[in-house]
N, C-alpha and C. Protein backbone atom coordinates (compact mmCIF):
# COMPACT_ATOMS: atom_id res chain seq x y z
N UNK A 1 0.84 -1.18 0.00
CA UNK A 1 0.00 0.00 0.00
C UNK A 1 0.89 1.24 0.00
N UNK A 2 0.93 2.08 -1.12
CA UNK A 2 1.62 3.36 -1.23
C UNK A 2 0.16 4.42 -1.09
N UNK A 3 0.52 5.60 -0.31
CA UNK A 3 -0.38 6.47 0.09
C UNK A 3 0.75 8.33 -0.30
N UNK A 4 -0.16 8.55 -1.22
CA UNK A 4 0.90 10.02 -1.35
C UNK A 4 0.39 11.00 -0.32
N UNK A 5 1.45 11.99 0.14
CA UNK A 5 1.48 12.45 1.29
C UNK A 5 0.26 13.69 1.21
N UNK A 6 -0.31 14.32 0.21
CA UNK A 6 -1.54 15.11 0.38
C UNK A 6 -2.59 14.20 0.65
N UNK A 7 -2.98 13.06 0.55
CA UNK A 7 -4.12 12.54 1.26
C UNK A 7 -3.91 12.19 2.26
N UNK A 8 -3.13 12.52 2.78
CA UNK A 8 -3.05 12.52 4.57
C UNK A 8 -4.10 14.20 4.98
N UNK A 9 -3.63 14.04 6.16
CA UNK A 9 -4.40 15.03 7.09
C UNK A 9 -3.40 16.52 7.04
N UNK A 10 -4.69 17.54 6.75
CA UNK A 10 -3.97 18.89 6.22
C UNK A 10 -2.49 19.28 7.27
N UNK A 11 -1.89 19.45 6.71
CA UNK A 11 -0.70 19.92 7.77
C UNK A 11 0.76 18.73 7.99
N UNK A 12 0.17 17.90 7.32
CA UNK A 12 0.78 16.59 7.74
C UNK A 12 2.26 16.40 6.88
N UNK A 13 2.50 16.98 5.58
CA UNK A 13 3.64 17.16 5.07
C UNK A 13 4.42 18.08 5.61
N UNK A 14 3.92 19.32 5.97
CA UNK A 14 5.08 20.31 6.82
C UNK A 14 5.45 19.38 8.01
N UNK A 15 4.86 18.58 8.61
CA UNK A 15 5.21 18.23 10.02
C UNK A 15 6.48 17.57 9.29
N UNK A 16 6.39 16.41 8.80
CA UNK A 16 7.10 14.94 8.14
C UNK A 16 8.39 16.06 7.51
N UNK A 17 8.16 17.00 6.74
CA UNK A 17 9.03 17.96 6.39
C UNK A 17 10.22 18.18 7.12
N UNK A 18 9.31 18.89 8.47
CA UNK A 18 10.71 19.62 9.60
C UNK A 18 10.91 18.44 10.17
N UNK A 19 10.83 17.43 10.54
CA UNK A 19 11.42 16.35 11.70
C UNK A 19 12.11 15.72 10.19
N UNK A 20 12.52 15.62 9.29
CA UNK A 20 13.20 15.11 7.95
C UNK A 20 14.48 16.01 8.41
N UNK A 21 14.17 17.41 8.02
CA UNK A 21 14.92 18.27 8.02
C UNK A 21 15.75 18.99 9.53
N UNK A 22 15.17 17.86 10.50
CA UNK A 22 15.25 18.33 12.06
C UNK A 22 16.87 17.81 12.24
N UNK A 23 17.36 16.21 11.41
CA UNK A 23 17.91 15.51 11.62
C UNK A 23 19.46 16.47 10.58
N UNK A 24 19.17 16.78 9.33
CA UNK A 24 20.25 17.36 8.95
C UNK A 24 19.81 18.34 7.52
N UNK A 25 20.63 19.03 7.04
CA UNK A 25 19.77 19.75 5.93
C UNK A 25 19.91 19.36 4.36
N UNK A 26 18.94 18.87 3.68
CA UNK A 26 18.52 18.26 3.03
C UNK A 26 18.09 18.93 1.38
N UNK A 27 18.60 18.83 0.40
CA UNK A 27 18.14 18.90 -0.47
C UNK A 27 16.06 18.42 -1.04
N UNK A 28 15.62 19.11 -1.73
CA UNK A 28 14.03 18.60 -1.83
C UNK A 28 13.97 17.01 -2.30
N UNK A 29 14.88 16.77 -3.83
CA UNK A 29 14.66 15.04 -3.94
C UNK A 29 15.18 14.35 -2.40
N UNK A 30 16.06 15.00 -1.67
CA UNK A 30 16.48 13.95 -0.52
C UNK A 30 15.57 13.71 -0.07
N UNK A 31 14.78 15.10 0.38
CA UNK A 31 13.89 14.61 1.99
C UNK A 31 12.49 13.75 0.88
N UNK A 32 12.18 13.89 0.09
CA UNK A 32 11.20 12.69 -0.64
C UNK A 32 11.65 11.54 -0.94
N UNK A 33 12.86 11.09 -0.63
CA UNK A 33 13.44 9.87 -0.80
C UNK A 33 14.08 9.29 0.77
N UNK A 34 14.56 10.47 1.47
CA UNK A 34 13.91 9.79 2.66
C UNK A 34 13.11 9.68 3.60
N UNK A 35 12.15 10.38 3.03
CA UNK A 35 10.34 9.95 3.83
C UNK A 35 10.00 8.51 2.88
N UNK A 36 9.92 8.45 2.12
CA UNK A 36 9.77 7.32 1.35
C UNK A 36 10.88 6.00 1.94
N UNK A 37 11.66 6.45 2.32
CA UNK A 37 12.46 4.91 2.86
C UNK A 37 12.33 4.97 4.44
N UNK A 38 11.91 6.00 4.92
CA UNK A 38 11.29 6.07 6.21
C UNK A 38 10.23 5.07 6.76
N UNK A 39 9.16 5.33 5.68
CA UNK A 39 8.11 4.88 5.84
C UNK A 39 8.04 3.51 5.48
N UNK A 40 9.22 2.89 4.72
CA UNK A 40 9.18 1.63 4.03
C UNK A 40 8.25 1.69 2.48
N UNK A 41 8.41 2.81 2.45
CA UNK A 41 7.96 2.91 0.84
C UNK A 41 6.40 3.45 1.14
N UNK A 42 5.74 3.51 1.89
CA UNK A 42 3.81 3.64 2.26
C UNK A 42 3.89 5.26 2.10
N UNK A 43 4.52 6.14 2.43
CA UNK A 43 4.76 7.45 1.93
C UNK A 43 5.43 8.24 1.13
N UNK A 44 4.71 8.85 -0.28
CA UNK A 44 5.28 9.31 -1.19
C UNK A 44 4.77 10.62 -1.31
N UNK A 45 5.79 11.67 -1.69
CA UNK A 45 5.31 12.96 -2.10
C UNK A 45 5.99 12.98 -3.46
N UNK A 46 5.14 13.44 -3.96
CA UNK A 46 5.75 14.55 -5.14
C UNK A 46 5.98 15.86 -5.80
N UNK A 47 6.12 15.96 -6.44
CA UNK A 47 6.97 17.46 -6.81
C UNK A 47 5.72 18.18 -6.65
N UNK A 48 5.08 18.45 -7.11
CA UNK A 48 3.65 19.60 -7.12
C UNK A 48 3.40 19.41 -5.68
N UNK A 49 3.52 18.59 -5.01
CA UNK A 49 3.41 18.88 -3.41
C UNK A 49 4.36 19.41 -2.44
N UNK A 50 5.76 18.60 -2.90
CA UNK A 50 6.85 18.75 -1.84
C UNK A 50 7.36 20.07 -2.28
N UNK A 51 7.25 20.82 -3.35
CA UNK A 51 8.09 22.18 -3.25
C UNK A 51 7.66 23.54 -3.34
N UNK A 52 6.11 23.62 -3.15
CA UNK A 52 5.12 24.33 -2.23
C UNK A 52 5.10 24.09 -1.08
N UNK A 53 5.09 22.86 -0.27
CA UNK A 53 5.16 23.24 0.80
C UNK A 53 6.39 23.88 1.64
N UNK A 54 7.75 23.43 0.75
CA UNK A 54 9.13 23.60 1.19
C UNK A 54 9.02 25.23 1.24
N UNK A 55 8.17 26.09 0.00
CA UNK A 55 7.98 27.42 0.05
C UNK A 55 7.22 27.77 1.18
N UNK A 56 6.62 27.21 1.09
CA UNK A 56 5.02 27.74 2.52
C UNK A 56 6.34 28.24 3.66
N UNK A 57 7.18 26.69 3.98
CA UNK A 57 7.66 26.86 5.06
C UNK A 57 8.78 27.73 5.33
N UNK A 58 9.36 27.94 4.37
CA UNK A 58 10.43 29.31 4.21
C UNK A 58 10.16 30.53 4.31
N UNK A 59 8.88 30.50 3.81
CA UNK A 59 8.08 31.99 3.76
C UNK A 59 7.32 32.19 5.49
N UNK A 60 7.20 30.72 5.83
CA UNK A 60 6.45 31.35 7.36
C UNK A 60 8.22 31.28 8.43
N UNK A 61 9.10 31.18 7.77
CA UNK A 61 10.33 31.46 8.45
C UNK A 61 10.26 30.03 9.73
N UNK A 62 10.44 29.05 8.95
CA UNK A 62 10.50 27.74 10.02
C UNK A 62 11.55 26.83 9.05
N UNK A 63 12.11 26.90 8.04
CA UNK A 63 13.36 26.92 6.79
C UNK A 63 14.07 27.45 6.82
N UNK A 64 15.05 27.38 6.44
CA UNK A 64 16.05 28.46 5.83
C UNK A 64 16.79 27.53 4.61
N UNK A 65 17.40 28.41 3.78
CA UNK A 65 17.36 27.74 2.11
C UNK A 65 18.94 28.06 1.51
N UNK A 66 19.81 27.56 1.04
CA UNK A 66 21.35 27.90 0.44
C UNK A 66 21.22 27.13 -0.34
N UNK A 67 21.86 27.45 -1.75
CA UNK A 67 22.38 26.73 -2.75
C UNK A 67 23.79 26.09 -2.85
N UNK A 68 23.94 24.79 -3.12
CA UNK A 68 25.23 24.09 -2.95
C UNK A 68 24.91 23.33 -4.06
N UNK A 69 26.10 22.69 -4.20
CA UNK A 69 26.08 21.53 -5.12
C UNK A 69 25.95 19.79 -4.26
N UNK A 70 25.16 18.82 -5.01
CA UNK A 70 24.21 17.87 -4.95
C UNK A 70 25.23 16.56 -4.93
N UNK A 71 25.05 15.61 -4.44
CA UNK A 71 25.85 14.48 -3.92
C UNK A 71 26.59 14.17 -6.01
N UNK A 72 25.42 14.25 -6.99
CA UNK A 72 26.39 14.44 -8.39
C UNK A 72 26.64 15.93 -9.08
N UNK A 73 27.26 16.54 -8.36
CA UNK A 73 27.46 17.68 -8.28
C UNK A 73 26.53 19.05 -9.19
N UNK A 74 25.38 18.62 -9.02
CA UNK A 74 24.49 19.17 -9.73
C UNK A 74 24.19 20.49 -8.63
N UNK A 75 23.76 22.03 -9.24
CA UNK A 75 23.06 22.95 -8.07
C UNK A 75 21.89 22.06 -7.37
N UNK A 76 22.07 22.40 -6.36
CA UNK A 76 20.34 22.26 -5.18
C UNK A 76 20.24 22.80 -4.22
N UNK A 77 18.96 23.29 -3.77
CA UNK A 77 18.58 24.09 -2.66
C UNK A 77 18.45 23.13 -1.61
N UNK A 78 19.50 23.48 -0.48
CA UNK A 78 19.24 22.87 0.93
C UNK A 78 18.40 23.29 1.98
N UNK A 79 17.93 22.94 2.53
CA UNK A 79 16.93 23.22 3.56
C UNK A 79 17.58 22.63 4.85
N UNK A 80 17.19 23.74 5.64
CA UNK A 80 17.62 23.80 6.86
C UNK A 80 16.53 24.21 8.01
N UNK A 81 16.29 23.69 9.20
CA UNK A 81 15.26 24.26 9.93
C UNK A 81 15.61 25.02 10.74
N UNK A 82 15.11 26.34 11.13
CA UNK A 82 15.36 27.39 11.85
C UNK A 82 14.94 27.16 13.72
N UNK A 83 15.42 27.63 14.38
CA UNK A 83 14.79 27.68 15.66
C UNK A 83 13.13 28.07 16.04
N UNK A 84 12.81 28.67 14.77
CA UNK A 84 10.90 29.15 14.51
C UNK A 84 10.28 27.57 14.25
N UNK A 85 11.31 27.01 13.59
CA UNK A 85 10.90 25.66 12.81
C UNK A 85 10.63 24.55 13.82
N UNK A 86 12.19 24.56 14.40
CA UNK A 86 11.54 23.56 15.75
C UNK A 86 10.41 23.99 16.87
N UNK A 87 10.36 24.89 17.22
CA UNK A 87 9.67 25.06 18.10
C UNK A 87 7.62 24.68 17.27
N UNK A 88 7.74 25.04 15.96
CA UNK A 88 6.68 24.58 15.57
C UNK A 88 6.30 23.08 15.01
N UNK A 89 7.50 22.54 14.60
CA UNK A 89 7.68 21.27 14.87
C UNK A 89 7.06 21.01 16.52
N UNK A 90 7.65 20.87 17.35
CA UNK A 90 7.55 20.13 18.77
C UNK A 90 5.99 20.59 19.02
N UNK A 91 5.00 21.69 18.83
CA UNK A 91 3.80 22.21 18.83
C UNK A 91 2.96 21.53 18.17
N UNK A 92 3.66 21.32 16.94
CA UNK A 92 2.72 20.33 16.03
C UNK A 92 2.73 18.70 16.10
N UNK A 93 3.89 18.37 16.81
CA UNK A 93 4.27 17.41 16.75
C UNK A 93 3.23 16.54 17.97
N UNK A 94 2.82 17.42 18.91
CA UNK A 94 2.19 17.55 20.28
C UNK A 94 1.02 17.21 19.78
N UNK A 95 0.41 18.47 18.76
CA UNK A 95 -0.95 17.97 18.46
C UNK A 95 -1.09 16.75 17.75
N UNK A 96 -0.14 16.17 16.62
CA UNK A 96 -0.43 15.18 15.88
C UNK A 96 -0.80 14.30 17.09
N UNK A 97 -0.14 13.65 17.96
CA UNK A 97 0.33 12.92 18.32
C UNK A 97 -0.88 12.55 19.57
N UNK A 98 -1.73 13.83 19.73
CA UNK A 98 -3.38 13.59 20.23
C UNK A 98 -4.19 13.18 19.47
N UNK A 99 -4.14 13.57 18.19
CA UNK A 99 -5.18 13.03 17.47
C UNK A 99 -4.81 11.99 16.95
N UNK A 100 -3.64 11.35 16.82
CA UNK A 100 -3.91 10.14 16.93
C UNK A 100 -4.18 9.35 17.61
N UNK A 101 -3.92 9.78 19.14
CA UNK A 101 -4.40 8.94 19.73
C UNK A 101 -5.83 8.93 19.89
N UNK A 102 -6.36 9.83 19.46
CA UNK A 102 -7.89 10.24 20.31
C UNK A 102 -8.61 8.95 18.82
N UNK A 103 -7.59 8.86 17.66
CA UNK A 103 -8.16 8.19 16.71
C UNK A 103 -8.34 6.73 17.04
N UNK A 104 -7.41 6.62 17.83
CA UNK A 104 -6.82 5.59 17.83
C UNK A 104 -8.09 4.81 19.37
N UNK A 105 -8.37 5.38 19.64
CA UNK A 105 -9.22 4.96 21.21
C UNK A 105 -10.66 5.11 20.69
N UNK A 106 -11.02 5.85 19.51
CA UNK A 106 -12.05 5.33 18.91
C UNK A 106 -12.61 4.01 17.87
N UNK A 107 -11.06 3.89 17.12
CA UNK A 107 -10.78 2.62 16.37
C UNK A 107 -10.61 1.48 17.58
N UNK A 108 -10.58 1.31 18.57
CA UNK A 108 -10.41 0.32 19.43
C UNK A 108 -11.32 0.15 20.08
N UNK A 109 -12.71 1.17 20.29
CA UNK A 109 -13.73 1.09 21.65
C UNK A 109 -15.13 1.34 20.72
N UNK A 110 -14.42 1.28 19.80
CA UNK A 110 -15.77 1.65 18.84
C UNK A 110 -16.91 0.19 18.46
């Protein structure tokens, strides 16, 4: 079962985004190749998704962005998460992490 990452729950790629990007800073094909080997393959984004939201999040200043050259020395924009970033990470990370459970105690008592 492969599930692309906009039919998840609104908000749910910025989260998967900054905790990607929490660990080190990442080019855009990286962090979609490693959410995808994260997940064991069940989460995929793609381009019309992953680099709007990479903007969203630069623009709400929870990113920060440099150009370098790419493991085959091609240009790419790295992404980096800012101290705005974690702190909205760990906020969001808080809420996910109720509603799943609150999902999760209805899928079981239901």
């Amino acid at each position: 079962m492969a599930v692309t990452v906009p039919d998840l729950l609104p908000g749910t790629l910025d989260l998967l985004i900054l905790r990607i990007v929490a660990g080190d800073s990442m080019h855009g094909y990286g962090i979609a190749q490693r959410l995808k080997l994260l997940s064991a393959d069940v989460l995929q984004v793609g381009e019309s998704s992953l680099y709007p939201a990479l903007q969203r999040l630069l623009l709400n200043g929870y990113l920060d962005a440099e150009w370098a050259p790419s493991e085959n020395n091609r240009k790419a924009r790295y992404y980096t998460i800012t101290k705005a970033g974690r702190k909205y990470l760990a906020a969001e990370r808080k809420e996910f992490d109720q509603l799943v459970a609150a999902i999760q105690r209805v899928l079981q008592t239901a």
